[in-house]
N, C-alpha and C. Protein backbone atom coordinates (compact mmCIF):
# COMPACT_ATOMS: atom_id res chain seq x y z
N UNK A 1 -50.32 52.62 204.45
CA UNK A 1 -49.63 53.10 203.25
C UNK A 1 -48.97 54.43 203.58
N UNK A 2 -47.83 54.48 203.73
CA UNK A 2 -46.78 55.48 203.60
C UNK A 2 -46.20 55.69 202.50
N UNK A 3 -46.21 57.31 201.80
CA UNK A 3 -45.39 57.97 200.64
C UNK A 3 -44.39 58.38 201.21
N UNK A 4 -42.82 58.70 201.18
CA UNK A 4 -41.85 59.67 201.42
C UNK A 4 -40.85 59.61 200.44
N UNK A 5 -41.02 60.75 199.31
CA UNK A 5 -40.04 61.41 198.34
C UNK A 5 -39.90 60.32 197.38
N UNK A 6 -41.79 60.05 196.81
CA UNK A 6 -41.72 59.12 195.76
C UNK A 6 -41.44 57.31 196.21
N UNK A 7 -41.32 57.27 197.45
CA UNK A 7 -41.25 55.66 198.06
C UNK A 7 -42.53 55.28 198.84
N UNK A 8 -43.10 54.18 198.36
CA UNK A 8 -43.89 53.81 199.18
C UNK A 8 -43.60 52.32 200.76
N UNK A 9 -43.68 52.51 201.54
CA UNK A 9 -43.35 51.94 202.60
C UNK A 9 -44.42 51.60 203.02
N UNK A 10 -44.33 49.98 203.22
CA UNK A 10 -45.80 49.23 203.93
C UNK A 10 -45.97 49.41 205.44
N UNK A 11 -47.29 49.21 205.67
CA UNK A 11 -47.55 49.60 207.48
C UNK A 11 -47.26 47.75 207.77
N UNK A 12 -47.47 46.46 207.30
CA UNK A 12 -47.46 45.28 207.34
C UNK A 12 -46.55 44.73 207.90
N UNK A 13 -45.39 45.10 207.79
CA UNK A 13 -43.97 44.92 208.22
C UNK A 13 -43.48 45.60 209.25
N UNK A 14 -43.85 45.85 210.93
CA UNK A 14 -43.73 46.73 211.71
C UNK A 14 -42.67 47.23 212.04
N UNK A 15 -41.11 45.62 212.00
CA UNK A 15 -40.06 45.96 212.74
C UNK A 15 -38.75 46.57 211.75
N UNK A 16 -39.33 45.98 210.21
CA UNK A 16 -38.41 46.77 209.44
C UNK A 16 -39.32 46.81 208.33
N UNK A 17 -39.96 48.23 208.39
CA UNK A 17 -41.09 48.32 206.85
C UNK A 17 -39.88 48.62 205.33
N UNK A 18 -40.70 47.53 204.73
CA UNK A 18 -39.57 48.24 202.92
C UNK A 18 -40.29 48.73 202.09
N UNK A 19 -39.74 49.36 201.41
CA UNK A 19 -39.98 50.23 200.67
C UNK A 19 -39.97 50.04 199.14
N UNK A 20 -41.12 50.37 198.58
CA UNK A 20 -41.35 50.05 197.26
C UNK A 20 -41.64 51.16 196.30
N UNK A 21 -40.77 51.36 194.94
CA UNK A 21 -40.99 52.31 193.87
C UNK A 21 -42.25 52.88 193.54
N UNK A 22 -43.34 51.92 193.51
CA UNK A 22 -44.51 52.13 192.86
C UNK A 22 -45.66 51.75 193.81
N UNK A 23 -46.76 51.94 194.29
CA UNK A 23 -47.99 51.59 194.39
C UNK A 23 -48.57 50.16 194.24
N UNK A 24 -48.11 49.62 192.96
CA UNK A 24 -48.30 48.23 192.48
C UNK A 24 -48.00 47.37 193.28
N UNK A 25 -46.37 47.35 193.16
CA UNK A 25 -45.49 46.65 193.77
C UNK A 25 -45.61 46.68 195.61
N UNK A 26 -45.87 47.91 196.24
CA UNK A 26 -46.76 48.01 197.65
C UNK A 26 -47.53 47.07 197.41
N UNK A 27 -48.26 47.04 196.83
CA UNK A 27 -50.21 46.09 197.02
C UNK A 27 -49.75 45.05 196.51
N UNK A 28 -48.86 44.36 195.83
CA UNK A 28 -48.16 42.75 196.01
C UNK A 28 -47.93 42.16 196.96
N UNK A 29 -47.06 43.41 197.76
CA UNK A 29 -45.98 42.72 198.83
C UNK A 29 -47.08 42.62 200.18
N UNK A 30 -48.08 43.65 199.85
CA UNK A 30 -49.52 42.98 200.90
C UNK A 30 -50.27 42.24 201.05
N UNK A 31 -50.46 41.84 199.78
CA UNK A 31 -51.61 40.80 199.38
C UNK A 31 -50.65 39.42 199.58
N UNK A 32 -49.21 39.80 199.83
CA UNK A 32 -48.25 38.11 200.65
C UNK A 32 -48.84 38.11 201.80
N UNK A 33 -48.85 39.13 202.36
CA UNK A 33 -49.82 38.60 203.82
C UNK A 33 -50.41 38.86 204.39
N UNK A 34 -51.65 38.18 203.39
CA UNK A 34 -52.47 38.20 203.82
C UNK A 34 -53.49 37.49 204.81
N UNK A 35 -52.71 37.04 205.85
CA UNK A 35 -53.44 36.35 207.60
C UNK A 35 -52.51 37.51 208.80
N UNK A 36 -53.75 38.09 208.96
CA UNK A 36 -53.31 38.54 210.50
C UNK A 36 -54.02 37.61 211.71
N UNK A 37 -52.53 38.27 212.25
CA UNK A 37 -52.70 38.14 213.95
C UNK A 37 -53.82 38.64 214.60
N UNK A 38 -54.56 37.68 215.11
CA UNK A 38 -55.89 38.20 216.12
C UNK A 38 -55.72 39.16 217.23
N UNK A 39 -53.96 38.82 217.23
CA UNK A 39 -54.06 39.91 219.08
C UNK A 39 -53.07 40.77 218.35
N UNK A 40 -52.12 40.96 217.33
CA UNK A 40 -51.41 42.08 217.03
C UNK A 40 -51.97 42.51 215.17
N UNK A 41 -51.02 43.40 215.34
CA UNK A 41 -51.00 43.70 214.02
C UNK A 41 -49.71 42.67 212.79
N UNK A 42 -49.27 42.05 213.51
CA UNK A 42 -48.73 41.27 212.66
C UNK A 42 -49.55 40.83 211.36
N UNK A 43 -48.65 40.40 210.19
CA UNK A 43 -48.89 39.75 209.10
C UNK A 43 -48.22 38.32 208.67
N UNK A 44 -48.97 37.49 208.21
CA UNK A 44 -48.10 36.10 207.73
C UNK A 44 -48.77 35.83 206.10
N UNK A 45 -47.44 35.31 205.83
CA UNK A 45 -48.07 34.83 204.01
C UNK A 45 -48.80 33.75 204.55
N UNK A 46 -48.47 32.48 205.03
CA UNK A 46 -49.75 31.87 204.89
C UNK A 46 -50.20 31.48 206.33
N UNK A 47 -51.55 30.63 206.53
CA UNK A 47 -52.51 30.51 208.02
C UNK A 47 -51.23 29.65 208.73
N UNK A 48 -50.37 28.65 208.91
CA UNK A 48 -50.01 27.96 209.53
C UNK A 48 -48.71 29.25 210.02
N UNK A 49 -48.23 30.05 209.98
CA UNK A 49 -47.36 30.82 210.13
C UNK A 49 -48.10 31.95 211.13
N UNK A 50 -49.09 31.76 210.52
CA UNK A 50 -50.15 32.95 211.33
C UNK A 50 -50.34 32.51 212.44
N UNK A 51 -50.68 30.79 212.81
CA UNK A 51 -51.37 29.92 214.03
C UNK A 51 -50.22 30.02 215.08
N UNK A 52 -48.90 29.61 214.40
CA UNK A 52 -48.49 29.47 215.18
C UNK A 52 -47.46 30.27 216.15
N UNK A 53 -47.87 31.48 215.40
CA UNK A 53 -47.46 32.89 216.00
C UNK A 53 -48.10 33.06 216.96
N UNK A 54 -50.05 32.83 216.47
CA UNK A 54 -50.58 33.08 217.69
C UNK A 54 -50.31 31.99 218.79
N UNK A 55 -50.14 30.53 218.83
CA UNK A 55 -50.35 29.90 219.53
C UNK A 55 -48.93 30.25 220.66
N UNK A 56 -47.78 30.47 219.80
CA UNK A 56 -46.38 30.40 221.00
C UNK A 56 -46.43 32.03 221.67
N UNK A 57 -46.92 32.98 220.80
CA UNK A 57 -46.77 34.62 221.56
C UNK A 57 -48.37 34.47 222.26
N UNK A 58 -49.47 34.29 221.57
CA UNK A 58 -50.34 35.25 222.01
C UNK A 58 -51.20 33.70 223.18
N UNK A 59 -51.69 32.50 222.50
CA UNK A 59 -52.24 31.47 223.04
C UNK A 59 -51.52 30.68 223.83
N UNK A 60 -51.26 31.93 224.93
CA UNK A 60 -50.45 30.68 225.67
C UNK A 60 -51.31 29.94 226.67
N UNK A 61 -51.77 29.15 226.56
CA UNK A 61 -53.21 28.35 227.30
C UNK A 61 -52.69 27.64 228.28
N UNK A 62 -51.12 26.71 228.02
CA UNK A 62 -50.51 26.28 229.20
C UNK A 62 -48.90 27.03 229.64
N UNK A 63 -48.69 26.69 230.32
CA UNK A 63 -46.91 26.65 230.78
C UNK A 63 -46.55 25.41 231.79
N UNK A 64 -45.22 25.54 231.76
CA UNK A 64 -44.42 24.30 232.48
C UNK A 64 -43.56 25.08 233.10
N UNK A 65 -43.47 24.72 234.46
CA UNK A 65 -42.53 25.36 235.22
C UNK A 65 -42.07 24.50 236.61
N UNK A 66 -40.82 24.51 236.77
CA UNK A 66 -40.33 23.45 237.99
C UNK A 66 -41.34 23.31 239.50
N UNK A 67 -41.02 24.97 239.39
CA UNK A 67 -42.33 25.36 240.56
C UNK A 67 -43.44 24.63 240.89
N UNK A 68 -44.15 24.21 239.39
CA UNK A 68 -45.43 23.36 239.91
C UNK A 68 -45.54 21.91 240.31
N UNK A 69 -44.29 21.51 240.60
CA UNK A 69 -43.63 20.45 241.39
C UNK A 69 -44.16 20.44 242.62
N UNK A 70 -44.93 19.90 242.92
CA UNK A 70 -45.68 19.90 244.45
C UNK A 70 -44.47 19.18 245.19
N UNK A 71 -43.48 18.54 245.39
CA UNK A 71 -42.37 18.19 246.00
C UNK A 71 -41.60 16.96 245.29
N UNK A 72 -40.57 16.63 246.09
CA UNK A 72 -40.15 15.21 245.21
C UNK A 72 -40.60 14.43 245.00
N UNK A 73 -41.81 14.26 245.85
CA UNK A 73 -42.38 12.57 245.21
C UNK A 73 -43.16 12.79 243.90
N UNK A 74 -43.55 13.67 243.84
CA UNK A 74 -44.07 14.35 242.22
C UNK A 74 -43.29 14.33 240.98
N UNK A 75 -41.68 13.96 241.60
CA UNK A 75 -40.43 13.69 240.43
C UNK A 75 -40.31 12.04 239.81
N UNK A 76 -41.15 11.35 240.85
CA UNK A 76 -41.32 10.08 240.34
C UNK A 76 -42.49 9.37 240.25
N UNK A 77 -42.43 8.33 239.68
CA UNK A 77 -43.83 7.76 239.08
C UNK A 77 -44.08 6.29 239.14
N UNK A 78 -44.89 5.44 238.82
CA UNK A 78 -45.01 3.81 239.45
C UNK A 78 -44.27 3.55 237.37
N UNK A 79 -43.24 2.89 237.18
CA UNK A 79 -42.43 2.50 236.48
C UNK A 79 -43.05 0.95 236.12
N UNK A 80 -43.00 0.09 237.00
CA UNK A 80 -43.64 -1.02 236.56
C UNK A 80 -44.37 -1.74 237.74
N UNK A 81 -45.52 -1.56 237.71
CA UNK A 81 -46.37 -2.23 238.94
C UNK A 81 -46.05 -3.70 239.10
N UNK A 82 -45.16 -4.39 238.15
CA UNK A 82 -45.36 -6.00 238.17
C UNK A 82 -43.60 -6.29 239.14
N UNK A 83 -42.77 -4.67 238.98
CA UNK A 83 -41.55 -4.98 239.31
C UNK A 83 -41.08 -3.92 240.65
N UNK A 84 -42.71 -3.86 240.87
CA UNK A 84 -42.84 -2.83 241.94
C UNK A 84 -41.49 -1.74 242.03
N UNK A 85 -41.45 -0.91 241.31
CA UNK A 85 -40.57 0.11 240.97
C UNK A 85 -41.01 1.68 240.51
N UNK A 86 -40.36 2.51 240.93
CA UNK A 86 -40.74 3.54 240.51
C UNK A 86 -39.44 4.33 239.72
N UNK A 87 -40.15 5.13 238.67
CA UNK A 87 -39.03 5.88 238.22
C UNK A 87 -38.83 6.86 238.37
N UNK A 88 -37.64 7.68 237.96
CA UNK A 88 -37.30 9.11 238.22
C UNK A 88 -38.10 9.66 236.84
N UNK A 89 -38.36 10.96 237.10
CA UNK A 89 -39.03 11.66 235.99
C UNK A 89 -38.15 12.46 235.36
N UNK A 90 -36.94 12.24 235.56
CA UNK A 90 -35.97 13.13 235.18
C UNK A 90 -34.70 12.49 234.07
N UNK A 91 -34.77 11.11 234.13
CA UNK A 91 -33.70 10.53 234.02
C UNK A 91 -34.00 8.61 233.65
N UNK A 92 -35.04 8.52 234.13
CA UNK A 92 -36.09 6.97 233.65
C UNK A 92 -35.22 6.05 234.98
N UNK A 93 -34.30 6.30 235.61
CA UNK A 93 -33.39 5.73 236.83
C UNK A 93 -35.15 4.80 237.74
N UNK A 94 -34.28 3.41 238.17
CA UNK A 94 -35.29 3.03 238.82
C UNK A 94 -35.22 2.83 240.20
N UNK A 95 -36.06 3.17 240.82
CA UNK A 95 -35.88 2.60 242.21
C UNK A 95 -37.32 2.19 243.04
N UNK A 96 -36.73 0.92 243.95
CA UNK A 96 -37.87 0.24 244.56
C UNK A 96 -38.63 0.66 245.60
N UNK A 97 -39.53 0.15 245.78
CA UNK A 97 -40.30 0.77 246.81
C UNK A 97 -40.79 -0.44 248.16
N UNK A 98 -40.96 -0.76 249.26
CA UNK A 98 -41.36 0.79 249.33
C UNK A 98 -40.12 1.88 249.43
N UNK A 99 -40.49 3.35 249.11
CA UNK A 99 -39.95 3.96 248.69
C UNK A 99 -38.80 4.45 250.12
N UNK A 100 -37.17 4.85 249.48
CA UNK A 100 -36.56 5.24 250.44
C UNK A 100 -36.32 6.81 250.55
N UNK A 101 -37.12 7.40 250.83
CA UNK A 101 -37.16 9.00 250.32
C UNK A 101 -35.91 9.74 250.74
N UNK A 102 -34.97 8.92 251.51
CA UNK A 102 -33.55 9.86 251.63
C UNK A 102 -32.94 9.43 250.43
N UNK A 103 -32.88 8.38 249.74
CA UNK A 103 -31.90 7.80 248.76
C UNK A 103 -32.40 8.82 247.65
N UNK A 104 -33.81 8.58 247.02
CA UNK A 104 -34.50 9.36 246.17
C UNK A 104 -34.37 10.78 246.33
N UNK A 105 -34.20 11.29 247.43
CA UNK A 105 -34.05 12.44 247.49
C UNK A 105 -32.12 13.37 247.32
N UNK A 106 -31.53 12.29 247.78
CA UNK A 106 -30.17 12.63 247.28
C UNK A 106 -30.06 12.54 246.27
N UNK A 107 -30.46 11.19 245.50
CA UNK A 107 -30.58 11.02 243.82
C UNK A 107 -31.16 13.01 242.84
N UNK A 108 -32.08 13.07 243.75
CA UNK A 108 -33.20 14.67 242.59
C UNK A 108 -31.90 15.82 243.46
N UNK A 109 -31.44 15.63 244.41
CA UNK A 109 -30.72 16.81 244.59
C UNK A 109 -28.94 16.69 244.14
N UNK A 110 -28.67 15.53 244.13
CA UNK A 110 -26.88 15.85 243.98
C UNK A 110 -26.77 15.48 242.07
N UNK A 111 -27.83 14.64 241.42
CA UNK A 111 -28.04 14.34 240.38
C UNK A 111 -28.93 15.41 239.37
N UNK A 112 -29.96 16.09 239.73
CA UNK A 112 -30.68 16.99 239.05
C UNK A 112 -31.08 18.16 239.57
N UNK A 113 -29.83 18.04 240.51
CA UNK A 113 -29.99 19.99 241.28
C UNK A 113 -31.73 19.99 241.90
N UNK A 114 -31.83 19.14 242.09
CA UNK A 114 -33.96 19.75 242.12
C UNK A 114 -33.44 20.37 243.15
N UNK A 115 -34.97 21.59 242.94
CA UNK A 115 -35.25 22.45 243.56
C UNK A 115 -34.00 24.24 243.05
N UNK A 116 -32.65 23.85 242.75
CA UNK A 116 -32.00 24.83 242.12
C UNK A 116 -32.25 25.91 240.94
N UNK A 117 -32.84 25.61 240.43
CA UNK A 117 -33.47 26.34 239.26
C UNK A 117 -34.12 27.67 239.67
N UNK A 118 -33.83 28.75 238.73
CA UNK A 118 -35.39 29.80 239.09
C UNK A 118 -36.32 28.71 239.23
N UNK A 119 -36.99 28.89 240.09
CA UNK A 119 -38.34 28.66 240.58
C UNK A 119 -39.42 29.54 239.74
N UNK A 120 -39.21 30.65 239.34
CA UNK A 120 -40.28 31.55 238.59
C UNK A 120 -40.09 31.86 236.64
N UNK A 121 -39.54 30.89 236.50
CA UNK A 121 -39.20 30.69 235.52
C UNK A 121 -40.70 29.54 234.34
N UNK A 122 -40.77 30.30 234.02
CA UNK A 122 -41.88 29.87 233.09
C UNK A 122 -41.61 29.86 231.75
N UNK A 123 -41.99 28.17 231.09
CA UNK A 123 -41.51 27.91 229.68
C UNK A 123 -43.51 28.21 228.94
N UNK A 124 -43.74 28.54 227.93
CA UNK A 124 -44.68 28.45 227.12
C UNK A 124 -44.73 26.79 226.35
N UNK A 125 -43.36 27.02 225.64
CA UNK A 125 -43.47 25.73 224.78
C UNK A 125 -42.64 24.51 225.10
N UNK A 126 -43.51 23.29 225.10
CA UNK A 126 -43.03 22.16 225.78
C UNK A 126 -41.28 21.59 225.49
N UNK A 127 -41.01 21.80 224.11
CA UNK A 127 -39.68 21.91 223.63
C UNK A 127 -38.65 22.99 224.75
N UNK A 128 -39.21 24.00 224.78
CA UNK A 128 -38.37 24.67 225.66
C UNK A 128 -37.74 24.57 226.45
N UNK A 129 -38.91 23.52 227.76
CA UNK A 129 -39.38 23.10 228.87
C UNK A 129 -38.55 22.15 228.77
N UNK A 130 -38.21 21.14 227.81
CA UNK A 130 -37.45 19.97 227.63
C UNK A 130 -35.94 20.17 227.41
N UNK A 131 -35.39 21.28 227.10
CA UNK A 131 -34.33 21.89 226.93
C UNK A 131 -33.74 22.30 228.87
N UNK A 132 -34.69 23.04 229.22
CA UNK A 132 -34.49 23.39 230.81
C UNK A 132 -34.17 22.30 231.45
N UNK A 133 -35.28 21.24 231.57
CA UNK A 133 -34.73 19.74 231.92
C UNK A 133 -33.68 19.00 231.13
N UNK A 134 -33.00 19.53 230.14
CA UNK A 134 -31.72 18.70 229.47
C UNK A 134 -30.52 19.35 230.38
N UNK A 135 -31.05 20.98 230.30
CA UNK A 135 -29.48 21.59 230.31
C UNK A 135 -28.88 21.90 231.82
N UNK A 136 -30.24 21.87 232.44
CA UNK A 136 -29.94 22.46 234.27
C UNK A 136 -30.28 21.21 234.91
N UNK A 137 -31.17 19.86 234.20
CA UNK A 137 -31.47 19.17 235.57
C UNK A 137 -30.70 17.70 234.86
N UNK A 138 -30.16 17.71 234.12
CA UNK A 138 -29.54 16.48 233.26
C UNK A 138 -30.47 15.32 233.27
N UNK A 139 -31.68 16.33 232.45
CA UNK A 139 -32.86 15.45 232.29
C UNK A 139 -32.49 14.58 230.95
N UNK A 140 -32.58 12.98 230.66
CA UNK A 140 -32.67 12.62 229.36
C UNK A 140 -34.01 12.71 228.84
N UNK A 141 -34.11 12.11 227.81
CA UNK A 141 -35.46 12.12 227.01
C UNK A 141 -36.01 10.38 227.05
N UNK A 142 -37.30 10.41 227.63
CA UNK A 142 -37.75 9.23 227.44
C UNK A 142 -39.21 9.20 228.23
N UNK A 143 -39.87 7.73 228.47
CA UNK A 143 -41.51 8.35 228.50
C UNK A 143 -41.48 8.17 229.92
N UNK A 144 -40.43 8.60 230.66
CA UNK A 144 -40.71 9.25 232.42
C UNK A 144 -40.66 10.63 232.12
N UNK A 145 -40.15 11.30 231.08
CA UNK A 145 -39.88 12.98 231.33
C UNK A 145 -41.31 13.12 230.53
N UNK A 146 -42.19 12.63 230.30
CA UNK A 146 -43.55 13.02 229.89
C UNK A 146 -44.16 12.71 231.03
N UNK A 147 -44.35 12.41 231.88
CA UNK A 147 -44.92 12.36 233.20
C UNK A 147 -44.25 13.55 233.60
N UNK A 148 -43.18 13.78 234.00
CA UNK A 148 -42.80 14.64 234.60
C UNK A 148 -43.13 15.94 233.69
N UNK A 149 -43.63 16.10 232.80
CA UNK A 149 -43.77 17.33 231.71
C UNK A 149 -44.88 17.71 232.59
N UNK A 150 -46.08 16.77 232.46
CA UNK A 150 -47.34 16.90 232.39
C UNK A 150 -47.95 17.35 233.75
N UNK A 151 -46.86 16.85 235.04
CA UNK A 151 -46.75 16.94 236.59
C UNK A 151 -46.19 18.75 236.48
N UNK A 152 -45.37 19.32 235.61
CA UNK A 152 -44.86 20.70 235.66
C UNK A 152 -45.82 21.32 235.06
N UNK A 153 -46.86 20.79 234.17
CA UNK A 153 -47.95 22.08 233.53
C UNK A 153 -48.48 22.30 234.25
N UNK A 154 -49.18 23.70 233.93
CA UNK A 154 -49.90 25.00 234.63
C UNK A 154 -50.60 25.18 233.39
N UNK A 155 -52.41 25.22 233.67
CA UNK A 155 -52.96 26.54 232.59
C UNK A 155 -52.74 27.65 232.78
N UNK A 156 -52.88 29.00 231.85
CA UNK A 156 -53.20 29.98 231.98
C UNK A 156 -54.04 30.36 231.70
N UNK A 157 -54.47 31.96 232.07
CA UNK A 157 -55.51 32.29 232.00
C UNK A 157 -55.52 32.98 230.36
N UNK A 158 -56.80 32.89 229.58
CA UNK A 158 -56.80 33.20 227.92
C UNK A 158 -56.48 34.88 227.64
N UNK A 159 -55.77 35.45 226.66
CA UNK A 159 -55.44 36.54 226.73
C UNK A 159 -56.95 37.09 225.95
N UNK A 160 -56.36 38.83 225.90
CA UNK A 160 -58.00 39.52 224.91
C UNK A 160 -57.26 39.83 223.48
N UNK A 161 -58.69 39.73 223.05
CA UNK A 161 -58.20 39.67 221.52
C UNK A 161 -58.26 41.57 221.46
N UNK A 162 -57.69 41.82 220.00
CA UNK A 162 -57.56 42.99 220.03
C UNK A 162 -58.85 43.78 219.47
C-alpha cells in the first residue's frame, strides 16, 4: 500500500501499479487477486491464470530442443511394421527400409535444414516447439511430429520456490 498526494497505488500490479482515490476502492482491486505466484510476487484474479503462469514462467519441468536429437535416425520412426516403412518425424514422408541413410539423410537436410537451427535454442512450451518445426524445418502437423516432439524433450531441473 502506497499513499502519494491523496492516491493510493497498489504493490499487486508490479509492471504498471494504478492508482486509486480511496482506500476502499485499493482493497477491491486486491481482493481481484487474490492467487499468488509461488515463485514471484505476481497476482491473478483467478487459480487457472495463476497455474498457468506458474507452469509456462516458473514450472518449467520439461523443454524441447533440436539439440536433443541424438542424430538423424532419431528423425524417423517404424511408420507401419506390416508395410515395413519408416517415417519422417518432420513431415509423416515415407520411406522403406532397409533403411537408405544417404536418401534419408538428403531428404532431413535439403528438405528440413536438419541440423541448421540454433542448436541452443530451447522451447518451454510444446506449442512453441511446434511452431519452430513449422517455420524453420517445414515441419507439418501430424502423429510423426509427436514422436519427433517427444524424441526433442529434455527434463529440467525444478526451480526454488520463493
Amino acid at each position: 500500500l502506497s499513499q502519494t498526494l491523496g492516491t493510493y497505488m497498489c504493490d499487486c500490479c508490479p509492471k504498471k501499479p494504478k492508482k486509486f482515490k480511496t482506500e476502499d476502492e485499493l482493497r477491491l482491486h486486491e481482493n481481484e487477486k487474490q492467487y499468488t505466484c509461488t515463485y514471484c510476487s505476481k497476482r491473478f484474479k483467478n487459480k487457472n491464470e495463476a497455474e498457468r503462469h506458474q507452469n509456462s514462467l516458473h514450472l518449467r519441468l520439461h523443454s524441447w530442443s533440436c539439440a536433443a536429437l541424438s542424430g538423424p535416425e532419431a528423425a524417423f520412426h517404424t511408420s507401419s511394421p506390416t508395410d515395413n516403412t519408416d517415417a519422417c518425424g518432420y513431415c509423416g514422408q515415407e520411406f522403406s527400409n532397409p533403411p537408405r541413410w544417404d536418401i534419408r539423410a538428403e531428404h532431413l537436410n535439403h528438405v528440413h535444414k536438419f541440423g541448421e537451427c540454433n542448436q541452443s535454442k530451447k522451447f518451454f512450451r510444446a506449442d512453441h516447439f511446434r511452431q519452430h518445426l513449422k517455420h524453420s524445418h517445414r515441419g507439418t502437423g501430424g502423429k510423426w511430429t509427436n514422436i519427433l516432439e517427444s524424441a526433442c524433450m529434455m527434463d529440467e531441473p525444478m526451480p526454488d520456490k520463493r
